[in-house]
PDB file of N, CA and C in Angstrom:
ATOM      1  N   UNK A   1       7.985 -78.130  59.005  1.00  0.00           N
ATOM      2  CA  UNK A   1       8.375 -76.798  59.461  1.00  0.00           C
ATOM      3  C   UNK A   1       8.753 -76.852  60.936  1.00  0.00           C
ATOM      4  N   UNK A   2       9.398 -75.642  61.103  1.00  0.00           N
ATOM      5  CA  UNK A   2       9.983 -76.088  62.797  1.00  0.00           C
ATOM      6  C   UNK A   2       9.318 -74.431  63.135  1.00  0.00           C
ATOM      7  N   UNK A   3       9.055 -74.602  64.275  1.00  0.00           N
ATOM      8  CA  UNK A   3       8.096 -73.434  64.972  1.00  0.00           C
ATOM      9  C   UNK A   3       8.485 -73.214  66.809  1.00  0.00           C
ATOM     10  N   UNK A   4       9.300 -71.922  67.161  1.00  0.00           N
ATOM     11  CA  UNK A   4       9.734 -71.742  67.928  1.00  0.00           C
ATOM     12  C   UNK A   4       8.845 -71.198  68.946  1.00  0.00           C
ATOM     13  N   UNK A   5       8.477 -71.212  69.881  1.00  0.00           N
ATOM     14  CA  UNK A   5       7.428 -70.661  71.161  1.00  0.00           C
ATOM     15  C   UNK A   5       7.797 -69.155  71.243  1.00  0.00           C
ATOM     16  N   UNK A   6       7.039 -68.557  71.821  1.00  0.00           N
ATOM     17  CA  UNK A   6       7.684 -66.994  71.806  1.00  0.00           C
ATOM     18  C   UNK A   6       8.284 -66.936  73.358  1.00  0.00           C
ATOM     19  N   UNK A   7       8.695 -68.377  74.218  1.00  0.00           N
ATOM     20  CA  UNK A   7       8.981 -68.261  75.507  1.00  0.00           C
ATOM     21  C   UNK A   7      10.972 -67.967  75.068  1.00  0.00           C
ATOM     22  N   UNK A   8      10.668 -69.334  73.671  1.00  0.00           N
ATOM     23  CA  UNK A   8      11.958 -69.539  73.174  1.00  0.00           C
ATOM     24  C   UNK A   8      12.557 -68.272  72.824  1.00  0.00           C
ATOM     25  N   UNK A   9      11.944 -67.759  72.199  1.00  0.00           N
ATOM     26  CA  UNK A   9      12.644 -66.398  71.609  1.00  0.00           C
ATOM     27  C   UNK A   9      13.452 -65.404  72.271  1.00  0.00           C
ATOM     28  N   UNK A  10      12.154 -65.197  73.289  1.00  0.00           N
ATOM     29  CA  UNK A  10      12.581 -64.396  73.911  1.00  0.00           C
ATOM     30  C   UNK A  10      14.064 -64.677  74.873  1.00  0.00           C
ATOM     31  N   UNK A  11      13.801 -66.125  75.374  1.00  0.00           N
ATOM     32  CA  UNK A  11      15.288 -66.407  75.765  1.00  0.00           C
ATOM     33  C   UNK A  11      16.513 -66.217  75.070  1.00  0.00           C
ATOM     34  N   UNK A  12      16.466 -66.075  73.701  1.00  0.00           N
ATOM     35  CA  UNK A  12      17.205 -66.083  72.597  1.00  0.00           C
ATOM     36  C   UNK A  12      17.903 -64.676  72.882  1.00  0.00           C
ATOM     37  N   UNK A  13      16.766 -63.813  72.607  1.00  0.00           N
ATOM     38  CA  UNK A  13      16.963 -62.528  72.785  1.00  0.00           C
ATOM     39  C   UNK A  13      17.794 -61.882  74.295  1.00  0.00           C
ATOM     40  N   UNK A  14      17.153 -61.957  75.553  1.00  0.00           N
ATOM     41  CA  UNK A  14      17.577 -62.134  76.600  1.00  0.00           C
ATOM     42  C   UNK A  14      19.441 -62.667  76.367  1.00  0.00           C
ATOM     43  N   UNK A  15      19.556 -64.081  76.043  1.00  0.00           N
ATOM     44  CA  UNK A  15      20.906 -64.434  76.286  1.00  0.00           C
ATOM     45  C   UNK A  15      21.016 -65.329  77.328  1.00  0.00           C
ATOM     46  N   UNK A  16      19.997 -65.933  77.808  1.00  0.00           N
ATOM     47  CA  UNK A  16      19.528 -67.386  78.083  1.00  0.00           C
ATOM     48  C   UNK A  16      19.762 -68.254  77.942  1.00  0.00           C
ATOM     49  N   UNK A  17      19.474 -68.181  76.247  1.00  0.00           N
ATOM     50  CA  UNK A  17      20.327 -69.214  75.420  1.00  0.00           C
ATOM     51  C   UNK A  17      21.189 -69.035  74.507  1.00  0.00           C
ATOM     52  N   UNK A  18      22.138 -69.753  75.116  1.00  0.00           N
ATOM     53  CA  UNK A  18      23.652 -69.222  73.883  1.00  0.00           C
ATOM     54  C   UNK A  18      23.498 -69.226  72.678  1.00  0.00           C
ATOM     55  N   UNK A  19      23.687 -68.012  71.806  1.00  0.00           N
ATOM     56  CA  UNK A  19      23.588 -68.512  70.262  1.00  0.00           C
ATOM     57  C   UNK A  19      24.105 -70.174  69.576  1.00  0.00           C
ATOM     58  N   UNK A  20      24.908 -70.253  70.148  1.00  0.00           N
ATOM     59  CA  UNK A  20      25.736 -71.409  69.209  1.00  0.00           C
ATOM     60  C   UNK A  20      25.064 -72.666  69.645  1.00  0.00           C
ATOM     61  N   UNK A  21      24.599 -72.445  71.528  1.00  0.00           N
ATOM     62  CA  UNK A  21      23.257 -73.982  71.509  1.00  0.00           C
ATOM     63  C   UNK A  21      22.357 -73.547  70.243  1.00  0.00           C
ATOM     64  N   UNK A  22      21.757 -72.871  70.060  1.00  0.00           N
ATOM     65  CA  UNK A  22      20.377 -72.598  69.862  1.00  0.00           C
ATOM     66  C   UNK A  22      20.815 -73.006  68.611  1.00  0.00           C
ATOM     67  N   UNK A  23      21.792 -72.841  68.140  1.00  0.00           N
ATOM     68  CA  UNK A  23      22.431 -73.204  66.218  1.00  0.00           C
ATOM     69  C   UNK A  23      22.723 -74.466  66.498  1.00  0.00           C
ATOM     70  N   UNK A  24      22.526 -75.116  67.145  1.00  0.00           N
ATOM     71  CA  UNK A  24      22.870 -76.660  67.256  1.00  0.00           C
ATOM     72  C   UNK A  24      22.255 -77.094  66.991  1.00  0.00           C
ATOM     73  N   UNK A  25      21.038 -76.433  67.944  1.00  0.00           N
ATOM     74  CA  UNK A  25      19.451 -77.266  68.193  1.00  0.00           C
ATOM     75  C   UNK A  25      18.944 -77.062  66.720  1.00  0.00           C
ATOM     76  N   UNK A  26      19.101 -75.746  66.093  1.00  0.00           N
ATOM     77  CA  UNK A  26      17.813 -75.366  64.833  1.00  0.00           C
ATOM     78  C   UNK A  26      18.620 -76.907  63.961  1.00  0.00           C
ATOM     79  N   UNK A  27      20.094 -76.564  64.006  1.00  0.00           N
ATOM     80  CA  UNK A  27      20.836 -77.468  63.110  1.00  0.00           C
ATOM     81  C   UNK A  27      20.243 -78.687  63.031  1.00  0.00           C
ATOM     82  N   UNK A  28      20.230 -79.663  64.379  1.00  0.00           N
ATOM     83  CA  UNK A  28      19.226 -80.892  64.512  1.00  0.00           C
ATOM     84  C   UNK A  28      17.908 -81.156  63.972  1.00  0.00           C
ATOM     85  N   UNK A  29      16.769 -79.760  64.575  1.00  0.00           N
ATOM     86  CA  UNK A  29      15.554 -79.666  64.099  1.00  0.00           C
ATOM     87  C   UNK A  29      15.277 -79.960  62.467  1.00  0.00           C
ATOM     88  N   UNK A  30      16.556 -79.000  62.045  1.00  0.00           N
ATOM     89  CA  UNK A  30      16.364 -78.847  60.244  1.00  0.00           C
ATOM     90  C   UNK A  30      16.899 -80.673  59.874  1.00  0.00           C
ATOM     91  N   UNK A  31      17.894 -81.159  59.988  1.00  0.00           N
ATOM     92  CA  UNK A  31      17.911 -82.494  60.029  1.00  0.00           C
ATOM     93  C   UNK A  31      16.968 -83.224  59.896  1.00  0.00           C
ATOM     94  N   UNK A  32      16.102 -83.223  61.252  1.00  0.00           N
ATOM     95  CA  UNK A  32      15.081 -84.190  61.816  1.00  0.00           C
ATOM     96  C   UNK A  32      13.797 -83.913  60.856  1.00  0.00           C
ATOM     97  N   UNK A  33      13.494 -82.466  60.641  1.00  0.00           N
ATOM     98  CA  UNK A  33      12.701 -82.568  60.171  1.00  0.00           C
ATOM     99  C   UNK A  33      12.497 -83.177  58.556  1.00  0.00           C
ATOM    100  N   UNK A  34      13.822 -83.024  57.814  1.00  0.00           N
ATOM    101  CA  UNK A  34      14.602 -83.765  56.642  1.00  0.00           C
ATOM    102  C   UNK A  34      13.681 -85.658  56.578  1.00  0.00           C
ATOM    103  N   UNK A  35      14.848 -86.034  57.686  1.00  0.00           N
ATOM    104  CA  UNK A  35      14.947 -87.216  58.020  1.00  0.00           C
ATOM    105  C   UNK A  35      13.638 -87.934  58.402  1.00  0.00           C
ATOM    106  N   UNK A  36      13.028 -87.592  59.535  1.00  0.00           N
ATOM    107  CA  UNK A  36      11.982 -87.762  60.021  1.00  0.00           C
ATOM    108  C   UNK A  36      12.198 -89.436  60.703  1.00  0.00           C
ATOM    109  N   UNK A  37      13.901 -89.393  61.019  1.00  0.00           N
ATOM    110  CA  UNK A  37      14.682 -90.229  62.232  1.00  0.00           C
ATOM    111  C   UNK A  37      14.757 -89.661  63.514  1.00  0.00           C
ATOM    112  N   UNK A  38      13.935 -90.111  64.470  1.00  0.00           N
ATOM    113  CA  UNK A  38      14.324 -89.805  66.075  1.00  0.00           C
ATOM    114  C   UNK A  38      15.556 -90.525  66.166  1.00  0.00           C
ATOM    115  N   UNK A  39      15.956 -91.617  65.598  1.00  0.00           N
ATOM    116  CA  UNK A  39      17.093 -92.592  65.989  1.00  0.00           C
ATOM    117  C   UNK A  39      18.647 -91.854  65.743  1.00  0.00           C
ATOM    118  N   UNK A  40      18.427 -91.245  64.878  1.00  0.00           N
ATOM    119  CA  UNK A  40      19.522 -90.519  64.722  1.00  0.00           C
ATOM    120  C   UNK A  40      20.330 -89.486  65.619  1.00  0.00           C
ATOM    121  N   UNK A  41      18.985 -88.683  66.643  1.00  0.00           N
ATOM    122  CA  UNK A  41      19.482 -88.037  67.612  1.00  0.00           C
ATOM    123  C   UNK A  41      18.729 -88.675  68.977  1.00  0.00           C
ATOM    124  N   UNK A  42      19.668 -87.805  70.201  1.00  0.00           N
ATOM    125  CA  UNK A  42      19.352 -88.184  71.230  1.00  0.00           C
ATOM    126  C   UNK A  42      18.011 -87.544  71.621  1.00  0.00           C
ATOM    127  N   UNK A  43      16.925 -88.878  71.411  1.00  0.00           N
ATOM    128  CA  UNK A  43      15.565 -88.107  71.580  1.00  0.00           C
ATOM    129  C   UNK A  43      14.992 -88.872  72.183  1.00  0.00           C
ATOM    130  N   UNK A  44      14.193 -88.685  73.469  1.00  0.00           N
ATOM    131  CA  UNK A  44      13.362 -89.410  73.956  1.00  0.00           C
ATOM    132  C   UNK A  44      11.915 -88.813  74.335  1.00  0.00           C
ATOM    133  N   UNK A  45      10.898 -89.602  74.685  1.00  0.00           N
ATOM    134  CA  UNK A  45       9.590 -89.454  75.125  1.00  0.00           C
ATOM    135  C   UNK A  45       9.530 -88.888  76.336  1.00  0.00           C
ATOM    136  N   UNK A  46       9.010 -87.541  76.653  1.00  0.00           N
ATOM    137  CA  UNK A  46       8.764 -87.163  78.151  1.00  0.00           C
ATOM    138  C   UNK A  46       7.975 -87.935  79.421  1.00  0.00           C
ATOM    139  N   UNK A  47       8.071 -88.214  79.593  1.00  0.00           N
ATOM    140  CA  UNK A  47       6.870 -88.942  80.725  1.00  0.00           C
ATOM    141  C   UNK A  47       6.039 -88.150  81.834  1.00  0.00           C
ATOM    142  N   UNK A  48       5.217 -88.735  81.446  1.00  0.00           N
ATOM    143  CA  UNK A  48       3.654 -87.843  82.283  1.00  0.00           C
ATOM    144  C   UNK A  48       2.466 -88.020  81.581  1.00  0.00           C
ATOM    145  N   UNK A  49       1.301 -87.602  82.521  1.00  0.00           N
ATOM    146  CA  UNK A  49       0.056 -87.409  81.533  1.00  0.00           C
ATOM    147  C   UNK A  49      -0.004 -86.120  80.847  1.00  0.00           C
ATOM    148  N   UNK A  50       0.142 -86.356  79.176  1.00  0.00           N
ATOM    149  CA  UNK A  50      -0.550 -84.845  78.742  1.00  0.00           C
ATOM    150  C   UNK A  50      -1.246 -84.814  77.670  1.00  0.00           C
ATOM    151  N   UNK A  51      -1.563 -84.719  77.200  1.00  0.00           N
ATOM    152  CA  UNK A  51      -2.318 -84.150  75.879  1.00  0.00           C
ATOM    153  C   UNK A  51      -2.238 -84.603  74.662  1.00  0.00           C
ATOM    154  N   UNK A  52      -0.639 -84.555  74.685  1.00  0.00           N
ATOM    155  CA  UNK A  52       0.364 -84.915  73.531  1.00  0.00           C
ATOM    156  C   UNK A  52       0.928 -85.556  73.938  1.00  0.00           C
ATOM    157  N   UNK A  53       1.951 -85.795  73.418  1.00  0.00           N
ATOM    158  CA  UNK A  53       3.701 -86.673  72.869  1.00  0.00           C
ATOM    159  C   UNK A  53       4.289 -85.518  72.817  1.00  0.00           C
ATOM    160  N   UNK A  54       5.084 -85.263  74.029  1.00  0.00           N
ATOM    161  CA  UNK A  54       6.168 -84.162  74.273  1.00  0.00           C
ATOM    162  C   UNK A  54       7.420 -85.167  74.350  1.00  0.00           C
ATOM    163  N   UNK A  55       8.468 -84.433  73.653  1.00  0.00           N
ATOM    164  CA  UNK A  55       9.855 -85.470  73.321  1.00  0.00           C
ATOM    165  C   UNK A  55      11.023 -84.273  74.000  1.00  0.00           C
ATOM    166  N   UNK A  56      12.302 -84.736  74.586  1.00  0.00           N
ATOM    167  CA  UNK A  56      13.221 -84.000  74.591  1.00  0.00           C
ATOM    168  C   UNK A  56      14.339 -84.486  73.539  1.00  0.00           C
ATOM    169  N   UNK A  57      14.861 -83.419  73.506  1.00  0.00           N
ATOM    170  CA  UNK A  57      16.103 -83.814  72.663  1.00  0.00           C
ATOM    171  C   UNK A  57      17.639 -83.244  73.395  1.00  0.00           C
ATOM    172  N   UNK A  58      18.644 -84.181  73.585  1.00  0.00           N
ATOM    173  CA  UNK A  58      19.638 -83.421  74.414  1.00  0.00           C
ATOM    174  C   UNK A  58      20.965 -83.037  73.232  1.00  0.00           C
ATOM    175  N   UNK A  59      21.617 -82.047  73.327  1.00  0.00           N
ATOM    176  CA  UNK A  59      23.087 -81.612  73.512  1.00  0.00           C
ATOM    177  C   UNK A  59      23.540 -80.749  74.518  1.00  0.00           C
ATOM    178  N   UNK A  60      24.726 -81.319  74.366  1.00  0.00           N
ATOM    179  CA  UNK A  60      25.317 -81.111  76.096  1.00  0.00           C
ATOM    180  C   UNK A  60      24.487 -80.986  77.293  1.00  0.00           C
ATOM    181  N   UNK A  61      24.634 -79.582  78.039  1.00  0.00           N
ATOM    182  CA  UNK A  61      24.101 -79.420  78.842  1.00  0.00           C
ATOM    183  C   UNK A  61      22.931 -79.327  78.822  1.00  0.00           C
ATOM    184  N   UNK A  62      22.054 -79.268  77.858  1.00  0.00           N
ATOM    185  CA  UNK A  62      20.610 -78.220  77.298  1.00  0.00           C
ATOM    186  C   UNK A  62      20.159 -79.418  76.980  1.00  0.00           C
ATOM    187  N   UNK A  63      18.687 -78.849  76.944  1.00  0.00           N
ATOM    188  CA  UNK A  63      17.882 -79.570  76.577  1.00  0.00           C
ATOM    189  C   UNK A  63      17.030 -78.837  75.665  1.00  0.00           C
ATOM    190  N   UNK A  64      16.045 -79.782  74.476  1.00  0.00           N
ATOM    191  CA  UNK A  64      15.002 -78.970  73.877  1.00  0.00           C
ATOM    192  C   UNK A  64      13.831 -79.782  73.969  1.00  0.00           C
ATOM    193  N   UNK A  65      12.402 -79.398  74.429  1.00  0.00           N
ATOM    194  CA  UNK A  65      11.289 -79.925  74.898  1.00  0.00           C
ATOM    195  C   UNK A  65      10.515 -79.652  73.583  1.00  0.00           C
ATOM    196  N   UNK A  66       9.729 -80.686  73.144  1.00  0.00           N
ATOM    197  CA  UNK A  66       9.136 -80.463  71.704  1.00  0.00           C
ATOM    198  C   UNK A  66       8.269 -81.142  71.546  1.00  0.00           C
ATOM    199  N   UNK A  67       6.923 -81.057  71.095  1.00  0.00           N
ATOM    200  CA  UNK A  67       6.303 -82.208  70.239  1.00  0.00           C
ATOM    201  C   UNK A  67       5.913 -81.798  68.184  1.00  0.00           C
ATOM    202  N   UNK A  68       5.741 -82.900  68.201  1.00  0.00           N
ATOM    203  CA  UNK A  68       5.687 -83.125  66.479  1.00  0.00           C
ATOM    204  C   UNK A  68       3.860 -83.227  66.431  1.00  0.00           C
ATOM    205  N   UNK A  69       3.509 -81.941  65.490  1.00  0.00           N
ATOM    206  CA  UNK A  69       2.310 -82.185  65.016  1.00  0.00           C
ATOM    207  C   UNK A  69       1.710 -81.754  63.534  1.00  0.00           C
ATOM    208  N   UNK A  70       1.198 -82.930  62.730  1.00  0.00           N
ATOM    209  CA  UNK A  70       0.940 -83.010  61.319  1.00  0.00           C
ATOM    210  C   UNK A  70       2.497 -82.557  60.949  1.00  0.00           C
ATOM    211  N   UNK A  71       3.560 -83.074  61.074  1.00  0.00           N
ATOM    212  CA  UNK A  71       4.571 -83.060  60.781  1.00  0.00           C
ATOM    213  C   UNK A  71       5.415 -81.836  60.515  1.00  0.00           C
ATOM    214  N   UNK A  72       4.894 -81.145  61.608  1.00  0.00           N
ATOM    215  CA  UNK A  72       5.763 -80.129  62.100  1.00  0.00           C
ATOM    216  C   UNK A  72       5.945 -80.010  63.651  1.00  0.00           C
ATOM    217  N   UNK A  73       7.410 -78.972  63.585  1.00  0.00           N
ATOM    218  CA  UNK A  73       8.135 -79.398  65.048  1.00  0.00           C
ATOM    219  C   UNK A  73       7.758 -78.311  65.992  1.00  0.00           C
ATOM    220  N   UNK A  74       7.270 -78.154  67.150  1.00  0.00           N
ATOM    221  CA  UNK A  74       7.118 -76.978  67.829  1.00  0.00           C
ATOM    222  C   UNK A  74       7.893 -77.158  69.102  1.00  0.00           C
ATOM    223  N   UNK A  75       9.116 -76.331  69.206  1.00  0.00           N
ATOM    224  CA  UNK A  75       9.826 -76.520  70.137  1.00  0.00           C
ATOM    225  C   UNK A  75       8.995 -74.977  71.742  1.00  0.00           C
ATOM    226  N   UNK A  76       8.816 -75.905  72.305  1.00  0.00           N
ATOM    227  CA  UNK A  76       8.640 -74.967  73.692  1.00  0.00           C
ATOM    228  C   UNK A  76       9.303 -74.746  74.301  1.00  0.00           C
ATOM    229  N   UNK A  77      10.608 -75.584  74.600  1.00  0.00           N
ATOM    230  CA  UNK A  77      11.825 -75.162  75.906  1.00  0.00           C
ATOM    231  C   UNK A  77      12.811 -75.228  75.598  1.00  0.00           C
ATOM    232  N   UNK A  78      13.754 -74.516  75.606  1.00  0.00           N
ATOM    233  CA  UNK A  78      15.672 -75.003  75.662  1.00  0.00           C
ATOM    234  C   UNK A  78      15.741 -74.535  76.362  1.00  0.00           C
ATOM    235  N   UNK A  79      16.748 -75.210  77.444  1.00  0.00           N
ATOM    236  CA  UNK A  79      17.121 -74.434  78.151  1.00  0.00           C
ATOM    237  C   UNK A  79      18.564 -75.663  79.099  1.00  0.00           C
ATOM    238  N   UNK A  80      19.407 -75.395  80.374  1.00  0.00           N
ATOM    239  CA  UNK A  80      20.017 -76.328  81.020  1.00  0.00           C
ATOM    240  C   UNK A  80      19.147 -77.399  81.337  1.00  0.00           C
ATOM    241  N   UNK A  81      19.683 -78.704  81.746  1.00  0.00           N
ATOM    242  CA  UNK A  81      19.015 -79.684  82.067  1.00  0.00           C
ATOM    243  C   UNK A  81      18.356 -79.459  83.485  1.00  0.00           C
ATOM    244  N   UNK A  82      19.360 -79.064  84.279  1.00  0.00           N
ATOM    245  CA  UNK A  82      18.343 -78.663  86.019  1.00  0.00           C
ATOM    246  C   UNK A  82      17.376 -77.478  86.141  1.00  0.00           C
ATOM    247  N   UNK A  83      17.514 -76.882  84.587  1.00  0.00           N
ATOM    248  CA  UNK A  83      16.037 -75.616  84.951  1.00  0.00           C
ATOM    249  C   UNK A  83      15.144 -76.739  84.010  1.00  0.00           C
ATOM    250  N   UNK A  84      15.325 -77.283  82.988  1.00  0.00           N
ATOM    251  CA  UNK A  84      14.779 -77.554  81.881  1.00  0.00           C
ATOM    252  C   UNK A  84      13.133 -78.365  82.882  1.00  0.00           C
ATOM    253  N   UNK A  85      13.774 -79.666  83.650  1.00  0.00           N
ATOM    254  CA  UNK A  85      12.581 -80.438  84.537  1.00  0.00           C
ATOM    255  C   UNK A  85      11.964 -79.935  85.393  1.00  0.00           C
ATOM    256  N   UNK A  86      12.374 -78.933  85.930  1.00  0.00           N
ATOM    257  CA  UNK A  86      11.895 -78.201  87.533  1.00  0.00           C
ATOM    258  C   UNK A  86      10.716 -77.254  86.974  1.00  0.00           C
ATOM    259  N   UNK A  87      11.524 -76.623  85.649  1.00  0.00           N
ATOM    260  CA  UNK A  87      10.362 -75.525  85.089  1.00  0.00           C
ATOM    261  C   UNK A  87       9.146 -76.134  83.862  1.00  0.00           C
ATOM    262  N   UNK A  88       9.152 -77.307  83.303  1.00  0.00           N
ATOM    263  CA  UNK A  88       8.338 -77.848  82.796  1.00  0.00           C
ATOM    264  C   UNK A  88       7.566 -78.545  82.772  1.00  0.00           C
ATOM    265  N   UNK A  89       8.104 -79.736  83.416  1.00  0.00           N
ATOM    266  CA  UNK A  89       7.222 -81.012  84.114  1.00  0.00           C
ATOM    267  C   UNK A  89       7.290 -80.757  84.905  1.00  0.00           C
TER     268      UNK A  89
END
């Protein structure tokens, strides 16, 4: 299952995030979660100490900040790449 933050939403709502990223990203998510291939998209490991295994995933400009738990996806951030690091890590 893929599970959106209510930070996400609300950006959604707002206009934050462009509909057609955000249909990119679910597009990928629904994929990935299919597949259960990181290799397939551009996904990497965040770096830092935390808790978890926080992963980003990029298209274009945006980014989506996520970790995978009991095999579901909980996305916390989309957003541009220069707000995406400043406001998360």
């Amino acid at each position: 299952m893929i599970y959106y933050e209510k930070e996400v939403k609300k950006s959604l709502k707002k206009g934050t995030i462009p509909q057609r990223v955000f249909n990119l990203f679910h597009n990928a998510f629904l994929s990935l979660n299919l597949t259960k291939d990181f290799n397939l998209f551009d996904i990497k490991k965040v770096k830092g100490n935390f808790k978890r295994d926080y992963y980003r995933m990029r298209k274009g400009k945006y980014r989506a900040i996520f970790y995978v738990e009991d095999e579901n996806y909980y996305i916390i951030y989309i957003g541009k790449r220069e707000e995406v690091y400043d406001k998360w890590v």
